[in-house]
N, C-alpha and C. Protein backbone atom coordinates (compact mmCIF):
# COMPACT_ATOMS: atom_id res chain seq x y z
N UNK A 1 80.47 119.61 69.97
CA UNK A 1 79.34 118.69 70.10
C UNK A 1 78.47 119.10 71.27
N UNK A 2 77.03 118.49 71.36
CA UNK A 2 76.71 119.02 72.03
C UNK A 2 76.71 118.14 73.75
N UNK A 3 76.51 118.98 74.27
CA UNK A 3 76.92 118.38 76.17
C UNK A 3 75.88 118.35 76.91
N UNK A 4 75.91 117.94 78.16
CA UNK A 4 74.60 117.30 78.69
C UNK A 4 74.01 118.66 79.37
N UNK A 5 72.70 118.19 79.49
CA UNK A 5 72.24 119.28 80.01
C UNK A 5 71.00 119.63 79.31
N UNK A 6 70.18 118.68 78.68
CA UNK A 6 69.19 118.43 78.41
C UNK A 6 68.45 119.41 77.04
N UNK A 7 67.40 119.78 76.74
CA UNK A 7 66.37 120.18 75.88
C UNK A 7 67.27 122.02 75.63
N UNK A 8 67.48 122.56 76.11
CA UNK A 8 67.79 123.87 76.83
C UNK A 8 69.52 124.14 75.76
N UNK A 9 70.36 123.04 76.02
CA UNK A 9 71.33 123.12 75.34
C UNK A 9 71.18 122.27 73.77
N UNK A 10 70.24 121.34 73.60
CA UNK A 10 70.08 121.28 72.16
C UNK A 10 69.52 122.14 71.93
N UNK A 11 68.36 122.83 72.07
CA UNK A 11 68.41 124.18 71.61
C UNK A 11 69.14 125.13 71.18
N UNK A 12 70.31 125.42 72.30
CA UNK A 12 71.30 126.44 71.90
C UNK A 12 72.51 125.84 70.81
N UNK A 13 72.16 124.53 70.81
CA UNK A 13 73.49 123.93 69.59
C UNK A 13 72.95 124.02 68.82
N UNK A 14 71.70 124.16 68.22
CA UNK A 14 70.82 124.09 66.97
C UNK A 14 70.92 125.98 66.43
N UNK A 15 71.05 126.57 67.49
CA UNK A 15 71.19 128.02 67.16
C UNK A 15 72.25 128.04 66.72
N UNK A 16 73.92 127.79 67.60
CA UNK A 16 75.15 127.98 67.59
C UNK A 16 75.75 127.43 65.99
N UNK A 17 74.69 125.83 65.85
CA UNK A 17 75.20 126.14 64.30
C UNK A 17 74.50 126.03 63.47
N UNK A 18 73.79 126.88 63.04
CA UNK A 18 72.76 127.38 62.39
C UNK A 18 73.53 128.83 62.32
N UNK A 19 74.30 129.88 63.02
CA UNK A 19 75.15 130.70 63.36
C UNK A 19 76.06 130.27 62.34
N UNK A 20 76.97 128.96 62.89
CA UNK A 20 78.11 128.82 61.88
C UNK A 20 77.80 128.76 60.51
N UNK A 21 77.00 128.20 60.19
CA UNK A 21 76.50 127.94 58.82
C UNK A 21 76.56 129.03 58.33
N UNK A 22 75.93 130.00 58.80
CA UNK A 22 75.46 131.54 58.10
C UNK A 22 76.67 132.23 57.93
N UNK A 23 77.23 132.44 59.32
CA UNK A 23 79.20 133.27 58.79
C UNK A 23 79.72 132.37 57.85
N UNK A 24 79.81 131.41 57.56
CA UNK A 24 80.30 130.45 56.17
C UNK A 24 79.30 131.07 55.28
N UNK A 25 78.75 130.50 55.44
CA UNK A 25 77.66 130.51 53.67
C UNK A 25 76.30 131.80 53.31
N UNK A 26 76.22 132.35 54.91
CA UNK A 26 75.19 133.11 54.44
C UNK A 26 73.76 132.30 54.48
N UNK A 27 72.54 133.19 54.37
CA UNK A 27 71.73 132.61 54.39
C UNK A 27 70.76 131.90 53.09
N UNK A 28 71.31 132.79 51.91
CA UNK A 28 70.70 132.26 51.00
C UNK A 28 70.93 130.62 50.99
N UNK A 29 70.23 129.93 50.45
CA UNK A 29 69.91 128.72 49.96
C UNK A 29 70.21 127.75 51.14
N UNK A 30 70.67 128.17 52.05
CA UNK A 30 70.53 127.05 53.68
C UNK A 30 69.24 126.57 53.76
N UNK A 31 69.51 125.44 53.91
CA UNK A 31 68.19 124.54 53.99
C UNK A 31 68.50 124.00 55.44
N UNK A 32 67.53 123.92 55.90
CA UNK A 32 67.06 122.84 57.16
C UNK A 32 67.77 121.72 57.53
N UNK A 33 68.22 121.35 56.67
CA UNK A 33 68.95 119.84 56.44
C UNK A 33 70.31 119.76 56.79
N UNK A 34 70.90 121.66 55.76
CA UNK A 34 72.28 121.47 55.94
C UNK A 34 72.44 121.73 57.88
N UNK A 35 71.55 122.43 58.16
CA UNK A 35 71.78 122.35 59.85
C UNK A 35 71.75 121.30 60.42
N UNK A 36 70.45 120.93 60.20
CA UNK A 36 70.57 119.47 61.13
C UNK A 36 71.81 118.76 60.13
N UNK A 37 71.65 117.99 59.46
CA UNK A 37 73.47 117.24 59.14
C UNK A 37 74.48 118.14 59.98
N UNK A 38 74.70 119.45 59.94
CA UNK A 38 75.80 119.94 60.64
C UNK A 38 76.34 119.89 61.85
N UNK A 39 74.88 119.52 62.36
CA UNK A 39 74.27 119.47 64.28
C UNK A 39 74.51 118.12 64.35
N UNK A 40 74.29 116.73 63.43
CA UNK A 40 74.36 115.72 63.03
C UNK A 40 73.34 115.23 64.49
N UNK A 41 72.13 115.77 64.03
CA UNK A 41 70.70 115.20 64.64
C UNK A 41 69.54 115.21 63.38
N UNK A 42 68.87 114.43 63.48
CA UNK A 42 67.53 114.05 62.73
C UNK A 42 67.19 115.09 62.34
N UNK A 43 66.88 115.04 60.58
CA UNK A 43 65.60 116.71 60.20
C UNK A 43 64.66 116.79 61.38
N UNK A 44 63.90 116.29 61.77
CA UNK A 44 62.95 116.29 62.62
C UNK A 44 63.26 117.03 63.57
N UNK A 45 64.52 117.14 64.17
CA UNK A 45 64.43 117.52 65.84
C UNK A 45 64.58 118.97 65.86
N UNK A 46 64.87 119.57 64.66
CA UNK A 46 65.08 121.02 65.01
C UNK A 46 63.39 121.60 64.76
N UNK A 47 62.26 120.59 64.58
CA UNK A 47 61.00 121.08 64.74
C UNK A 47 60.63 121.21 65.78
N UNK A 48 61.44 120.65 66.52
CA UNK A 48 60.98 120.17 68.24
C UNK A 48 60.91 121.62 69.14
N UNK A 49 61.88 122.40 68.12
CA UNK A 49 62.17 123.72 69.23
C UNK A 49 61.92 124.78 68.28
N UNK A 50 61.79 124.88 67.12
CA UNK A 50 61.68 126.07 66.42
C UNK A 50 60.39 125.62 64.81
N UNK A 51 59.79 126.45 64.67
CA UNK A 51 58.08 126.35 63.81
C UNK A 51 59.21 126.07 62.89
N UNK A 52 60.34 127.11 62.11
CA UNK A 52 61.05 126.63 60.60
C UNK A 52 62.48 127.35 60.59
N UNK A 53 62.84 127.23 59.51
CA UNK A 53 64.14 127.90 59.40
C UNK A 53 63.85 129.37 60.31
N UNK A 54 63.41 130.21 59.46
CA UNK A 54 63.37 131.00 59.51
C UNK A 54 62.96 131.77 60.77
N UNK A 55 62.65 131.04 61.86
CA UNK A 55 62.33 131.09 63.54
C UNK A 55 63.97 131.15 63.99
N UNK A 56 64.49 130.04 63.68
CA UNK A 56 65.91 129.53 64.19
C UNK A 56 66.58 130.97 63.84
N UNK A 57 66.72 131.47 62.58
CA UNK A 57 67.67 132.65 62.91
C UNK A 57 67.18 133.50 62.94
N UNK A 58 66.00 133.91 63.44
CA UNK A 58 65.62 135.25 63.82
C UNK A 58 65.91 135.31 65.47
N UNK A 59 66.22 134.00 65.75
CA UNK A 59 66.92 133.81 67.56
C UNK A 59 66.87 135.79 68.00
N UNK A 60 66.93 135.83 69.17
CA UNK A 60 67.21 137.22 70.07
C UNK A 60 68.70 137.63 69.73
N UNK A 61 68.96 138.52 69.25
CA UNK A 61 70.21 139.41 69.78
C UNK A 61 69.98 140.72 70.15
N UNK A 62 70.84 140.97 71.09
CA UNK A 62 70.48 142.39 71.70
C UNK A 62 71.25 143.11 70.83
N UNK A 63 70.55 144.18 70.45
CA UNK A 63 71.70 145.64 69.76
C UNK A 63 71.77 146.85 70.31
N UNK A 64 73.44 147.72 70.17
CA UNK A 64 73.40 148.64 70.75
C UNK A 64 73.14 149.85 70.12
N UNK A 65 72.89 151.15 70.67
CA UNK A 65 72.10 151.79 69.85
C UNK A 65 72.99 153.23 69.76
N UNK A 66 73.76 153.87 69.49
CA UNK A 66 74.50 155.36 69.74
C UNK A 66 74.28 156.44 68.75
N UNK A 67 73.46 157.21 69.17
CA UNK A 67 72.88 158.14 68.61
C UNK A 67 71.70 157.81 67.85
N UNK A 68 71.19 158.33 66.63
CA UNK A 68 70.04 157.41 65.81
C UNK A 68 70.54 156.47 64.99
N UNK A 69 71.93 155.50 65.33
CA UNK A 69 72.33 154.70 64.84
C UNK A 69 72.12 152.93 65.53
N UNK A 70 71.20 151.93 65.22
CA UNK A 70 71.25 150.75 66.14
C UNK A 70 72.04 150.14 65.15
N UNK A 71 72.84 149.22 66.12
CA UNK A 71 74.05 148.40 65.43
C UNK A 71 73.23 146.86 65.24
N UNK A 72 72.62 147.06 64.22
CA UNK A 72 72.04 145.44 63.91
C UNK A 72 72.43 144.92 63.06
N UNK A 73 73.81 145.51 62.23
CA UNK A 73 74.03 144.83 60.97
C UNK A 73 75.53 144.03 61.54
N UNK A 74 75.45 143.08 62.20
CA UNK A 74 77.03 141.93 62.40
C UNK A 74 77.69 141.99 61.00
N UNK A 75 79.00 142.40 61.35
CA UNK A 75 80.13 141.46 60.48
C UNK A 75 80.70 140.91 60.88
N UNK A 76 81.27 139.50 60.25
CA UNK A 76 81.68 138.41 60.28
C UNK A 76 82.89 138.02 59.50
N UNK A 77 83.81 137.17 59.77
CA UNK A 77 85.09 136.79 58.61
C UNK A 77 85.25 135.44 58.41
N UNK A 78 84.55 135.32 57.23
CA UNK A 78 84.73 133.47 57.12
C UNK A 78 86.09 133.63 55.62
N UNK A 79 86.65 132.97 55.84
CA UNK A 79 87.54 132.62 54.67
C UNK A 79 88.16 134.07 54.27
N UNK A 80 88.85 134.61 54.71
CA UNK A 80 88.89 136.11 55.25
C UNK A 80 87.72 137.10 54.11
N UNK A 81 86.86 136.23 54.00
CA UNK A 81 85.77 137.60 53.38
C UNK A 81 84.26 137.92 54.22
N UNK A 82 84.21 139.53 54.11
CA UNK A 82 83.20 139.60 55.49
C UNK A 82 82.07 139.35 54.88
N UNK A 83 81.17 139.06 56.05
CA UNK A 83 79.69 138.63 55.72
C UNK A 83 78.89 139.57 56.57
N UNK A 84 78.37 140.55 56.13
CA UNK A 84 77.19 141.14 57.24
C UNK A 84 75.88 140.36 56.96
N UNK A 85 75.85 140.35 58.43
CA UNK A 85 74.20 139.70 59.07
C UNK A 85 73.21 140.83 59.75
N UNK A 86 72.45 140.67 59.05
CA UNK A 86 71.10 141.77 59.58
C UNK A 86 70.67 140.82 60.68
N UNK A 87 70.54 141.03 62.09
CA UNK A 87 70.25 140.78 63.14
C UNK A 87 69.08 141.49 63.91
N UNK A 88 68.17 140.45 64.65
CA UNK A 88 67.03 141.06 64.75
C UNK A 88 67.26 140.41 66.26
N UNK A 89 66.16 141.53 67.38
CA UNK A 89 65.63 141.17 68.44
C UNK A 89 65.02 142.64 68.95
N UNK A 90 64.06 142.22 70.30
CA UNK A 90 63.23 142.97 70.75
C UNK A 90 63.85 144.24 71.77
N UNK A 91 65.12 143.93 72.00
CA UNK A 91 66.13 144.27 73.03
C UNK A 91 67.60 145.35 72.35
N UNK A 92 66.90 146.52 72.63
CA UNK A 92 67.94 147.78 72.24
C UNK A 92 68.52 148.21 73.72
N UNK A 93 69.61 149.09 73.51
CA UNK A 93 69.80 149.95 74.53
C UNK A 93 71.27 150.78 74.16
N UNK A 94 71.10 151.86 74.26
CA UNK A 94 72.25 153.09 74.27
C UNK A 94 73.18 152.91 75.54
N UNK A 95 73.55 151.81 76.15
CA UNK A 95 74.36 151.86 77.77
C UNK A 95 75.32 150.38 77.29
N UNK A 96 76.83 150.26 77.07
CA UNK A 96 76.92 149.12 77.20
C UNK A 96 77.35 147.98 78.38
N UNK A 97 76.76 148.66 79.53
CA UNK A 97 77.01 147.84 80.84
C UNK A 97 75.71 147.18 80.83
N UNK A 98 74.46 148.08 80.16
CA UNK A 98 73.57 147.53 80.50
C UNK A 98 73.43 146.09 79.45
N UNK A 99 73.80 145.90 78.15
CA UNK A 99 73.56 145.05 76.88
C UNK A 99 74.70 144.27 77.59
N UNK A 100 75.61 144.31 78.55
CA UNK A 100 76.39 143.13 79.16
C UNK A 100 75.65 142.78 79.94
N UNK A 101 74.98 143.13 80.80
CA UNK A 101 73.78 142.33 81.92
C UNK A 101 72.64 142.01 81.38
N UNK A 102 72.54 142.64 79.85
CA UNK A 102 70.93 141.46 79.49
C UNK A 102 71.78 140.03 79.00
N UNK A 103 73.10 140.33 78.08
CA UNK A 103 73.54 139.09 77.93
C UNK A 103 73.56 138.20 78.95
N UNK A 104 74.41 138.78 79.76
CA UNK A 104 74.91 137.82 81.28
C UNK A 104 73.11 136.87 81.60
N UNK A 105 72.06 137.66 81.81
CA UNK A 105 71.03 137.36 82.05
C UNK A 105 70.12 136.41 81.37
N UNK A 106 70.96 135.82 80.39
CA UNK A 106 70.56 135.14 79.38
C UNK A 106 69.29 135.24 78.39
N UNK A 107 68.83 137.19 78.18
CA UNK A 107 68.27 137.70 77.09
C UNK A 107 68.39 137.47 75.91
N UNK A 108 69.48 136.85 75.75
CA UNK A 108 69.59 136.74 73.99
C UNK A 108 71.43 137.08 73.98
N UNK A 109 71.74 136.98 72.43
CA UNK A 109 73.30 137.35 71.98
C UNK A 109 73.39 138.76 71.33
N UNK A 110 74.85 139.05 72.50
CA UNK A 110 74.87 140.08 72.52
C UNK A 110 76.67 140.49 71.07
N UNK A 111 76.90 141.29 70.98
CA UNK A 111 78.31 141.64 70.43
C UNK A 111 79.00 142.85 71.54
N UNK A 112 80.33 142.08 72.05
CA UNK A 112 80.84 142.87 72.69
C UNK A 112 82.46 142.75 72.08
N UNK A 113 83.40 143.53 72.53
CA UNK A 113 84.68 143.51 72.53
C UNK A 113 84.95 142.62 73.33
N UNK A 114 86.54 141.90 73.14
CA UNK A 114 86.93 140.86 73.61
C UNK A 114 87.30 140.89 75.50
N UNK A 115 88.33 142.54 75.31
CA UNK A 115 88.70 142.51 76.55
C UNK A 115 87.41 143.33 77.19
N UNK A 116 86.22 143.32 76.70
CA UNK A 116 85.20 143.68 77.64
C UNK A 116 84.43 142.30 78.74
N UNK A 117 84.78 141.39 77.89
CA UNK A 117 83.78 140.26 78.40
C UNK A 117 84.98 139.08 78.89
N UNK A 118 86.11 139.34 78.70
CA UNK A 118 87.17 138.08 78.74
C UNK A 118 87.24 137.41 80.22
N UNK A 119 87.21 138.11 81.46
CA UNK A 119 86.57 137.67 83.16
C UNK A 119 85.42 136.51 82.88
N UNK A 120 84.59 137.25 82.00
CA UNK A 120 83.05 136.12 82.20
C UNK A 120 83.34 135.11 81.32
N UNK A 121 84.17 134.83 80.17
CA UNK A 121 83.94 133.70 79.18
C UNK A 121 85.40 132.80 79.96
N UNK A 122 86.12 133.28 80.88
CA UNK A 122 87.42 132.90 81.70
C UNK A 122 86.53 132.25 82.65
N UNK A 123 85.76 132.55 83.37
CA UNK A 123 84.54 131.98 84.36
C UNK A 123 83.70 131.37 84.21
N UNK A 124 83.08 130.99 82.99
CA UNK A 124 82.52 130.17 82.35
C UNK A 124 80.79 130.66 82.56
N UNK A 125 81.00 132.05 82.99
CA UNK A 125 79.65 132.80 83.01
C UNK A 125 79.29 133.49 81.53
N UNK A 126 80.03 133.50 80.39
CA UNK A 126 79.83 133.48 78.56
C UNK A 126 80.14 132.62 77.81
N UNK A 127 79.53 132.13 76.88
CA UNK A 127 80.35 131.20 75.77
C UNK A 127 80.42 131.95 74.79
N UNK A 128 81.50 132.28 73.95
CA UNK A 128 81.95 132.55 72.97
C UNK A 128 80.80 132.03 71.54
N UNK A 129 80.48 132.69 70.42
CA UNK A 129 80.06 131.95 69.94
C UNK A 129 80.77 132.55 68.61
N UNK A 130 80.67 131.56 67.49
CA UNK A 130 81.40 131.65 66.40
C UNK A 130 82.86 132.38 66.58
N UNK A 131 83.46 132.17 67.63
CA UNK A 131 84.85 132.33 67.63
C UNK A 131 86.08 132.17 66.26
N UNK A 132 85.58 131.48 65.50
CA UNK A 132 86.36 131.16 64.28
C UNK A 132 86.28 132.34 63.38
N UNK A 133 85.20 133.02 63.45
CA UNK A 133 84.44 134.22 62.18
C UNK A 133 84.41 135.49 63.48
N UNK A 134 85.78 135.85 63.69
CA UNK A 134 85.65 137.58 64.39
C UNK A 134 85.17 138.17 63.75
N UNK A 135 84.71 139.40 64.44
CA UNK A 135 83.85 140.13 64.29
C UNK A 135 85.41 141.55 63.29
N UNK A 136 84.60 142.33 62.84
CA UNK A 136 85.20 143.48 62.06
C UNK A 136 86.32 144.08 63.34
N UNK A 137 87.13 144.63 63.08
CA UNK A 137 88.22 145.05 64.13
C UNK A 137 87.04 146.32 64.43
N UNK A 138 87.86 146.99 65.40
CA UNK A 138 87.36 148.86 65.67
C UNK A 138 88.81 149.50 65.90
N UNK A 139 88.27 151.00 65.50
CA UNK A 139 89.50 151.97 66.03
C UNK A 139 89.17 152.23 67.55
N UNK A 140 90.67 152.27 67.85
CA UNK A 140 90.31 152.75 69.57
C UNK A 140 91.56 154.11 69.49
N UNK A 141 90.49 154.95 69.86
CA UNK A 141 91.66 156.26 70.06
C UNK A 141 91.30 156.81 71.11
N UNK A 142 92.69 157.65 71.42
CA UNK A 142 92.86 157.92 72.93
C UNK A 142 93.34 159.69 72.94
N UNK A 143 92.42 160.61 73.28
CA UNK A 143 92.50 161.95 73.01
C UNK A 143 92.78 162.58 74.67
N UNK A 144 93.80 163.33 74.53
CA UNK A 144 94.61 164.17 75.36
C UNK A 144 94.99 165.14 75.32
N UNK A 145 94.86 166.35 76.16
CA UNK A 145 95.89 167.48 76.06
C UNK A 145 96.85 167.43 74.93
N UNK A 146 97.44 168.44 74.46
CA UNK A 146 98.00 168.84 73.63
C UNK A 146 99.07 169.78 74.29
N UNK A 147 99.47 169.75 75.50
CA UNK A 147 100.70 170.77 76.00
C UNK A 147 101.59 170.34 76.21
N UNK A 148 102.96 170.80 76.00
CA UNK A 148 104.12 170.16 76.29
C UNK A 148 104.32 169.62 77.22
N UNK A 149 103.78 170.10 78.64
CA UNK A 149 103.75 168.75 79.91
C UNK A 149 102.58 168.67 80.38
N UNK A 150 102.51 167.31 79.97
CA UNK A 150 101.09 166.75 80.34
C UNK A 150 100.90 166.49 82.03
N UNK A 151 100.33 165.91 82.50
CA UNK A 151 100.12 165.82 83.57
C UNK A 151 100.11 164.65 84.57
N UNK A 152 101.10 164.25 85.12
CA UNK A 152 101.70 162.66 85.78
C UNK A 152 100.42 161.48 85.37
N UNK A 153 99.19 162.12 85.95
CA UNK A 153 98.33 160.91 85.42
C UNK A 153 97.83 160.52 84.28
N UNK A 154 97.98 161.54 83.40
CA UNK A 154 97.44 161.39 82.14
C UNK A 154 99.02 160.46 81.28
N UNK A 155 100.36 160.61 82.03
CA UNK A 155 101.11 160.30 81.04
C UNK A 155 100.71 158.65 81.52
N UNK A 156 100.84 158.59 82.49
CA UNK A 156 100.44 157.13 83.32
C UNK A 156 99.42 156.16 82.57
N UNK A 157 98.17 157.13 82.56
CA UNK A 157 97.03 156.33 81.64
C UNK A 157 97.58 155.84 80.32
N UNK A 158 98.23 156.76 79.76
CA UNK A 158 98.65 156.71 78.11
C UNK A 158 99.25 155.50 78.14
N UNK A 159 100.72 155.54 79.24
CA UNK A 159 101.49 154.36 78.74
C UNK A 159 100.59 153.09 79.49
N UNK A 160 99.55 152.81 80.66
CA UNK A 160 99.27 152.00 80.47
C UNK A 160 98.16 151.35 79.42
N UNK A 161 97.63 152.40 78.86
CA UNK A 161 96.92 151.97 77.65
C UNK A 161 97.88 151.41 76.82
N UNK A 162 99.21 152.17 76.23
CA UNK A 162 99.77 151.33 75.22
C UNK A 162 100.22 149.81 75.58
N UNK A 163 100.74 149.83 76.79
CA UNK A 163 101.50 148.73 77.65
C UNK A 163 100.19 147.65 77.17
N UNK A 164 98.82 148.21 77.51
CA UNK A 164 97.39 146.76 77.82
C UNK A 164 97.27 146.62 76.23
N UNK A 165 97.35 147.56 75.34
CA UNK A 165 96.93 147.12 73.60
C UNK A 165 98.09 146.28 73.33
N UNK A 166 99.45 146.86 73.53
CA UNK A 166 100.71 145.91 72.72
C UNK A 166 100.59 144.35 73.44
N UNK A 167 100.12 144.19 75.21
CA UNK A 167 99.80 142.86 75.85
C UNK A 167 98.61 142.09 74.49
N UNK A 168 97.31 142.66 74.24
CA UNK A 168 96.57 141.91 73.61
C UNK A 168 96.93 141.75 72.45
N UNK A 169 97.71 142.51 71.64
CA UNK A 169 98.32 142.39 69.99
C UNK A 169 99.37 141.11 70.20
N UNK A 170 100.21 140.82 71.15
CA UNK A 170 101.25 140.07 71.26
C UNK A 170 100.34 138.09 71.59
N UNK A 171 99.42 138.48 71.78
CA UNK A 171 98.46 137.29 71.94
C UNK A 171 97.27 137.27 71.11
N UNK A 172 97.09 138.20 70.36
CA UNK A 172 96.52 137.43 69.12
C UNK A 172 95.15 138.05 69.76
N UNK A 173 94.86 139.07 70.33
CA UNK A 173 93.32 138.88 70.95
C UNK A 173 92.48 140.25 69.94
N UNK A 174 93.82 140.68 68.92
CA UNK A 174 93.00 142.07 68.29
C UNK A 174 92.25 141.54 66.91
C-alpha cells in the first residue's frame, strides 16, 4: 500500500503497479481502470500525474548497453511463464557502476543482479520492485589457467567464489 510521503510516492505506486499488472498480464488489453482498482484510488487520480496509459509505462528505465547490443527487452516470471517487456528510456550506458549511480540518483529503473545491489535495498537506499516476477537467471562463469598448479590466489578466489554462489543458492537469492 501506499505510505506517506505525499504526491512523489503516489506517483511511484501508480508506476510500481501498473509494473505488476504488466509481469501478470502484459500489456495488451490493460485498461486504466484495472490500475487504478489495483492501486485502489479513483480513475481520476492517475490523470493527476500521467496525460494516459500509455505515459505511465513508458516511465524511465535505464538500459545497459555491451557491445552493439542495448538490453531493453526485460524478462519477467509471472506464473512461472516469462513475459518480455520492451522497455524504454533516454538513459543508456556500457559501465555498470555507472547505471547503479543513475539508479541510486533516482534517474529512473534500473535491472541489476541481486548480490550487486543487496547493501543498498538492506539500507533502504533501493526498493525492490516487482520482487514476485524475477528477472531471467544468468550464467556466471569463472575462467582460469589451465595448469596443474594453479597459483595460491587464484585457488583462493575460486573457492571463495564457490563458497559466495553455494551461500546465495542455500537462501534462495539465485
Amino acid at each position: 500500500m501506499l505510505r506517506d510521503g505525499g504526491e512523489r510516492n503516489l506517483r511511484d505506486y501508480l508506476i510500481d503497479t501498473a509494473a505488476r499488472l504488466i509481469a501478470e498480464r502484459g500489456t495488451a488489453g490493460l485498461a486504466v481502470r484495472d490500475i487504478t482498482r489495483a492501486a485502489q484510488v479513483a480513475d481520476g487520480v492517475l490523470y493527476n500525474y500521467f496525460e494516459d496509459k500509455e505515459d505511465l509505462l513508458a516511465h524511465a528505465c535505464i538500459c545497459l548497453v555491451r557491445g552493439r547490443h542495448v538490453f531493453d527487452n526485460w524478462t519477467f516470471v509471472g506464473d512461472k511463464t516469462p513475459l518480455d517487456v520492451q522497455v524504454r528510456g533516454a538513459l543508456l550506458t556500457n559501465n555498470a557502476e555507472v547505471l547503479h549511480g543513475w539508479i541510486l540518483d533516482g534517474h529512473g529503473i534500473g535491472l541489476k543482479a541481486l548480490w550487486d545491489i543487496e547493501d543498498d535495498l538492506e539500507a533502504g537506499r533501493l526498493v525492490e520492485v516487482l520482487a514476485p516476477f524475477a528477472h531471467d537467471t544468468i550464467n556466471l562463469y569463472l575462467n582460469y589457467p589451465t595448469r596443474s598448479h594453479l597459483p595460491g590466489r587464484v585457488r583462493v578466489f575460486i573457492d571463495f567464489i564457490v563458497d559466495a554462489v553455494g551461500k546465495l543458492q542455500r537462501l534462495g537469492a539465485t
